[in-house]
PDB file of N, CA and C in Angstrom:
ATOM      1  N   UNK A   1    -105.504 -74.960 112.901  1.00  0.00           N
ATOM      2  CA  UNK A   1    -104.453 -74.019 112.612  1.00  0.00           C
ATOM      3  C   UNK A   1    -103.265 -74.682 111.934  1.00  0.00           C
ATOM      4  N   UNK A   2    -103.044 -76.413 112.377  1.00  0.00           N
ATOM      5  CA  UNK A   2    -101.787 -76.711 111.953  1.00  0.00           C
ATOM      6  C   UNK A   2    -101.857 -76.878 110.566  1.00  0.00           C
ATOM      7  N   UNK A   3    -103.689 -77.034 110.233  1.00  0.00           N
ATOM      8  CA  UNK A   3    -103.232 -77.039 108.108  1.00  0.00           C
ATOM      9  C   UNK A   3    -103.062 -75.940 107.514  1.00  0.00           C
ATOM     10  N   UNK A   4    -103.024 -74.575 108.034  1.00  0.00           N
ATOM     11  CA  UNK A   4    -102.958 -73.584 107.642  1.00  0.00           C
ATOM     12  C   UNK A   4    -101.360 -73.359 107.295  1.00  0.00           C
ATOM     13  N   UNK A   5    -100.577 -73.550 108.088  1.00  0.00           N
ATOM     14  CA  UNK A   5     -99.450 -73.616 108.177  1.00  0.00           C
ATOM     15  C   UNK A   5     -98.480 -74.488 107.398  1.00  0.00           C
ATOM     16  N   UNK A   6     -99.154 -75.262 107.234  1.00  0.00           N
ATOM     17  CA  UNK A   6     -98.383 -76.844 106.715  1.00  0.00           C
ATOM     18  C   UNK A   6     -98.825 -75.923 105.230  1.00  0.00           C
ATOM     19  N   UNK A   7    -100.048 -75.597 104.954  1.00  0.00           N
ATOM     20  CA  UNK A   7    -100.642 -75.177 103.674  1.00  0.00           C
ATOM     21  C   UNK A   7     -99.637 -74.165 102.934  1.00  0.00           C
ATOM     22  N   UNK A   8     -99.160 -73.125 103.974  1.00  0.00           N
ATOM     23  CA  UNK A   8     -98.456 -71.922 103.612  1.00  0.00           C
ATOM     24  C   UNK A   8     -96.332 -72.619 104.195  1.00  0.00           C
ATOM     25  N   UNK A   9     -96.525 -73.741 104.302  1.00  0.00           N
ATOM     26  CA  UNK A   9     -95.074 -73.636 104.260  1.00  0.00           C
ATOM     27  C   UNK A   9     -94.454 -73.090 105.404  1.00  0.00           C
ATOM     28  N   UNK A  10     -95.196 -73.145 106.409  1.00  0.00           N
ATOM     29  CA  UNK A  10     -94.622 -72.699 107.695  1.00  0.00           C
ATOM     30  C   UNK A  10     -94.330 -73.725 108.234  1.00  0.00           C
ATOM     31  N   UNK A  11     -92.381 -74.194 109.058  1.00  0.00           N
ATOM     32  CA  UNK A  11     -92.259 -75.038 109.704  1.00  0.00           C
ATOM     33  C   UNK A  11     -92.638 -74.716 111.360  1.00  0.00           C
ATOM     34  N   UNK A  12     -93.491 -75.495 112.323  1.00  0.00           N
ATOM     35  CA  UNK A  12     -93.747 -75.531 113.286  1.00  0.00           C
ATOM     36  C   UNK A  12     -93.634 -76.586 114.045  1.00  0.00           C
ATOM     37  N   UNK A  13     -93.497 -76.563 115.738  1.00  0.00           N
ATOM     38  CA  UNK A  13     -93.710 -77.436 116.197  1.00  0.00           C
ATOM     39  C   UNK A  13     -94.458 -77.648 116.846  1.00  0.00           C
ATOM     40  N   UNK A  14     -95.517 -78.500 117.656  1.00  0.00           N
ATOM     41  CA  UNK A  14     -96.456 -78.659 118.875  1.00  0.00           C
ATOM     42  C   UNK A  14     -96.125 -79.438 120.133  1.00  0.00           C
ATOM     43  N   UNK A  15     -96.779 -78.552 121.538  1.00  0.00           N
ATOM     44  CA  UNK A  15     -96.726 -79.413 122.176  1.00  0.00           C
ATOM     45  C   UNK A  15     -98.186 -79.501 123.084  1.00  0.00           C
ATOM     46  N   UNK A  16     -98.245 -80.505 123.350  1.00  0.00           N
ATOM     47  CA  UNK A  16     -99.895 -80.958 123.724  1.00  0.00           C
ATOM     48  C   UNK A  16    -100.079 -81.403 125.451  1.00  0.00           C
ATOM     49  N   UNK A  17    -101.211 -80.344 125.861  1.00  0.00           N
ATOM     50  CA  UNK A  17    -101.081 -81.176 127.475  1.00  0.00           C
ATOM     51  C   UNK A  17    -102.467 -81.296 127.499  1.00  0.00           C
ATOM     52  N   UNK A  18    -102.702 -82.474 128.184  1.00  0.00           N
ATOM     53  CA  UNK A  18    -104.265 -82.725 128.977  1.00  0.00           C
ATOM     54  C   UNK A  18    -104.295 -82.305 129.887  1.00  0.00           C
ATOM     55  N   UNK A  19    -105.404 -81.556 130.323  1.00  0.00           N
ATOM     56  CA  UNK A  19    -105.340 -80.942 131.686  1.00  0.00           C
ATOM     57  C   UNK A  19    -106.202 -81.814 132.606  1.00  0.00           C
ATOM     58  N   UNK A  20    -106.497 -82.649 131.724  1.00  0.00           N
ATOM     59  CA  UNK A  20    -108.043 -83.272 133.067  1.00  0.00           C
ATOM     60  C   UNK A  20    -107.736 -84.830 132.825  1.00  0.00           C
ATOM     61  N   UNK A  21    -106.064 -84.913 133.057  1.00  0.00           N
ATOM     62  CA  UNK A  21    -105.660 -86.398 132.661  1.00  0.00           C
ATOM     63  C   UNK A  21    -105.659 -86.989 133.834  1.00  0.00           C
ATOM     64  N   UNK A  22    -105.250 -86.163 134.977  1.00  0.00           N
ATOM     65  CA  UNK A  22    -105.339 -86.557 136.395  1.00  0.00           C
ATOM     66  C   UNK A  22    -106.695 -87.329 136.920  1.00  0.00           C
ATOM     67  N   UNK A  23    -107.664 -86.202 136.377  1.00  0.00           N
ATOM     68  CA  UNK A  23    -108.995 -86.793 136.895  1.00  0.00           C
ATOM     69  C   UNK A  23    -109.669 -88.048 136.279  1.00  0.00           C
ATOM     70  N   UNK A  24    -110.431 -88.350 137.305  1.00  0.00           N
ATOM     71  CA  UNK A  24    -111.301 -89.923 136.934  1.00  0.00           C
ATOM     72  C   UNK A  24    -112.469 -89.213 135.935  1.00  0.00           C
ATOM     73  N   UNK A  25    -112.824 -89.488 134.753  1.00  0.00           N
ATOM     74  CA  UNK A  25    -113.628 -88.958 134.454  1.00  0.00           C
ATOM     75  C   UNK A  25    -114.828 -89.934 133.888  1.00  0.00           C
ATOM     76  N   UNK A  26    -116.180 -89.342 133.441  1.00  0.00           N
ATOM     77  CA  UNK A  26    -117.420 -90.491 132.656  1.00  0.00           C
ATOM     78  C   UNK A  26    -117.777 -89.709 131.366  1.00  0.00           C
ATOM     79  N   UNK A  27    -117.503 -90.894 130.587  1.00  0.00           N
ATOM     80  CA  UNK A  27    -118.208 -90.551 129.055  1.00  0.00           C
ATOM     81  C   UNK A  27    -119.422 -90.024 129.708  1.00  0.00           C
ATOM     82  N   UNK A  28    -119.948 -88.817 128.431  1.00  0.00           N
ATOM     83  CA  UNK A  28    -118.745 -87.752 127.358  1.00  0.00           C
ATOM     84  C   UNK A  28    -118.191 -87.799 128.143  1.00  0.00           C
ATOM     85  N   UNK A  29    -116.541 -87.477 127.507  1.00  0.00           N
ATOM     86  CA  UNK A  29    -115.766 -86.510 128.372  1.00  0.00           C
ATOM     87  C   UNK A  29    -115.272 -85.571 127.378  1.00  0.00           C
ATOM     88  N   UNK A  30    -115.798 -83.775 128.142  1.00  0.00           N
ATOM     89  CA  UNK A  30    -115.005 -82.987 127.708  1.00  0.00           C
ATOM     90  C   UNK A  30    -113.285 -83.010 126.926  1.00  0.00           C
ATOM     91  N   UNK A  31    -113.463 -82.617 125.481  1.00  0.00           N
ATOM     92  CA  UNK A  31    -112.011 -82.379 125.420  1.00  0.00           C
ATOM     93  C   UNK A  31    -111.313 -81.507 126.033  1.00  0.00           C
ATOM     94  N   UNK A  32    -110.499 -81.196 127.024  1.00  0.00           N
ATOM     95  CA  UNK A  32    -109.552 -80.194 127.655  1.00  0.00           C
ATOM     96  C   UNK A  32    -108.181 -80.148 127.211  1.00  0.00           C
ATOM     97  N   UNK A  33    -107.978 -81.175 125.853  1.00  0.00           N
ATOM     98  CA  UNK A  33    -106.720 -80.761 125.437  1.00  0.00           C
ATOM     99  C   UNK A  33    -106.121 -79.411 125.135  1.00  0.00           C
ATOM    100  N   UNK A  34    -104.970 -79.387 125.445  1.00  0.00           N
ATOM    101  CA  UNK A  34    -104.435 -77.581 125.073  1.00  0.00           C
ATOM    102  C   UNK A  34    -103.165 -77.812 123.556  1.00  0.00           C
ATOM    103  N   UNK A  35    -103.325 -77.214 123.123  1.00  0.00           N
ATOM    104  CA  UNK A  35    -101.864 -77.425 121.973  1.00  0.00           C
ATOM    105  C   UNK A  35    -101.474 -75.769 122.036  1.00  0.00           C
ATOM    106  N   UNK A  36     -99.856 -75.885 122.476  1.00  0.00           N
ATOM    107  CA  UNK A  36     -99.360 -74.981 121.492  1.00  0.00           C
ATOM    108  C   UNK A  36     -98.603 -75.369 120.454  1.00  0.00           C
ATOM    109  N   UNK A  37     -98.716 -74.158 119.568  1.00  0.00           N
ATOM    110  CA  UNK A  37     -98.276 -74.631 118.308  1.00  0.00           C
ATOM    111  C   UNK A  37     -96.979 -73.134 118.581  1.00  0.00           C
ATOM    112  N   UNK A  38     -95.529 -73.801 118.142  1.00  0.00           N
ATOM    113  CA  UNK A  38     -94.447 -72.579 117.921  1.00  0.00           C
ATOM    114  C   UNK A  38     -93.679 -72.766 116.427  1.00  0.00           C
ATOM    115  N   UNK A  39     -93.617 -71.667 116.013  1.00  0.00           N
ATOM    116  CA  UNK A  39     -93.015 -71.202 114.935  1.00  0.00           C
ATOM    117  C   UNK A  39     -91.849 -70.090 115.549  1.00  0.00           C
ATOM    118  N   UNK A  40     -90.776 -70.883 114.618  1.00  0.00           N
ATOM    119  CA  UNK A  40     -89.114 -69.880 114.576  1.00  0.00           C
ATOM    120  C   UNK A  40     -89.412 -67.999 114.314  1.00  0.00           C
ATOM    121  N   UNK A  41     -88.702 -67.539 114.808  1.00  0.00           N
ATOM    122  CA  UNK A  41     -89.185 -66.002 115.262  1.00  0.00           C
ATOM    123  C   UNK A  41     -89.126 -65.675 113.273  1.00  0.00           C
ATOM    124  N   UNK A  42     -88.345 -66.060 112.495  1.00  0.00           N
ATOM    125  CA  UNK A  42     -87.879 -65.686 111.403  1.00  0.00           C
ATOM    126  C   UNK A  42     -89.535 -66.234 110.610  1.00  0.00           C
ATOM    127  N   UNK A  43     -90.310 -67.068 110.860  1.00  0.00           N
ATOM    128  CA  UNK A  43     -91.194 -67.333 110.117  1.00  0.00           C
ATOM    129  C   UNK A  43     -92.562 -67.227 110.491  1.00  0.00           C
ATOM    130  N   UNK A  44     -92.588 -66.334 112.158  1.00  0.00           N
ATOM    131  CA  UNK A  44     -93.551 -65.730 112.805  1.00  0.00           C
ATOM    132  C   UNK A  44     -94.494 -64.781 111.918  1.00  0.00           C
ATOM    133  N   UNK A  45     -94.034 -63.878 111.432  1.00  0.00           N
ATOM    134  CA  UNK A  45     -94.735 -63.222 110.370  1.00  0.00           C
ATOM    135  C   UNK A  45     -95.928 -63.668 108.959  1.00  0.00           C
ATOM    136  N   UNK A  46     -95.171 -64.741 108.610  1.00  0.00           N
ATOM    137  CA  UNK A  46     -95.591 -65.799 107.337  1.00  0.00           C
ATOM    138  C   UNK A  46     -96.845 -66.664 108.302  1.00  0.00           C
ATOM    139  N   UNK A  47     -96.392 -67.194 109.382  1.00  0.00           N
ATOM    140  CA  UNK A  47     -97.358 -67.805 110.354  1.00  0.00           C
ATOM    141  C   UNK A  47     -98.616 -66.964 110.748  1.00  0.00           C
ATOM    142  N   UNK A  48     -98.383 -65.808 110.830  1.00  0.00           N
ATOM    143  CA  UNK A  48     -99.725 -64.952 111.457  1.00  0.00           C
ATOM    144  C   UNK A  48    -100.366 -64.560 109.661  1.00  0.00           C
ATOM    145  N   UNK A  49    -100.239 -64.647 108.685  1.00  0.00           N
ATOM    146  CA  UNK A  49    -100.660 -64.182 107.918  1.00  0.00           C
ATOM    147  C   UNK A  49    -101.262 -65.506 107.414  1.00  0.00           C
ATOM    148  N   UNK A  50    -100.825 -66.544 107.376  1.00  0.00           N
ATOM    149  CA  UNK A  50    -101.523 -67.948 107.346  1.00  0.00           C
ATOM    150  C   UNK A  50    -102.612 -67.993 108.082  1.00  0.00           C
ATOM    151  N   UNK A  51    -102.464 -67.852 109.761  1.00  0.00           N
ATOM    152  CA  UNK A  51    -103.391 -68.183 110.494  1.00  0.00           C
ATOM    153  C   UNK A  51    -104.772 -67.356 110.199  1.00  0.00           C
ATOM    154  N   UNK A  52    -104.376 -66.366 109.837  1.00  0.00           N
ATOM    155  CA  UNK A  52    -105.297 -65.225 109.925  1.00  0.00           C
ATOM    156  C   UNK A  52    -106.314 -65.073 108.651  1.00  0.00           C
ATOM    157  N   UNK A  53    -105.451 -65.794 107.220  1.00  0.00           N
ATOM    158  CA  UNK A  53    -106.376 -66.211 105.969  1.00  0.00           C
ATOM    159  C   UNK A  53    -107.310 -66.910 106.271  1.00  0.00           C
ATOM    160  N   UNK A  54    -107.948 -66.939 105.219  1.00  0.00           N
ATOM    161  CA  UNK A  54    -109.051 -67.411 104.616  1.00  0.00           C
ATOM    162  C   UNK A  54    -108.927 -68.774 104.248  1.00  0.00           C
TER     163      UNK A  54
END
């Protein structure tokens, strides 16, 4: 999603949590990363029409 954005000129920011950072885990290990990604209410619009292209 974030090249879509970067593509169309939308400034955003991210923030990233592991959810399974606590746990001991064994290769594989599932990715459980989460990102949100936020965009300014003024460029919300431009953002959903990015995300949503082609």
């Amino acid at each position: 999603m974030a090249y879509k954005l970067e593509a169309a000129g939308v400034s955003f920011r991210t923030k990233t949590f592991d959810n399974m950072r606590h746990f001991q885990s064994h290769f594989p290990r599932e990715d459980n990363t989460q990102y949100d990604i936020y965009v300014t209410k003024e460029d919300e619009h431009k953002a959903q029409i990015a995300i949503h292209s082609n």
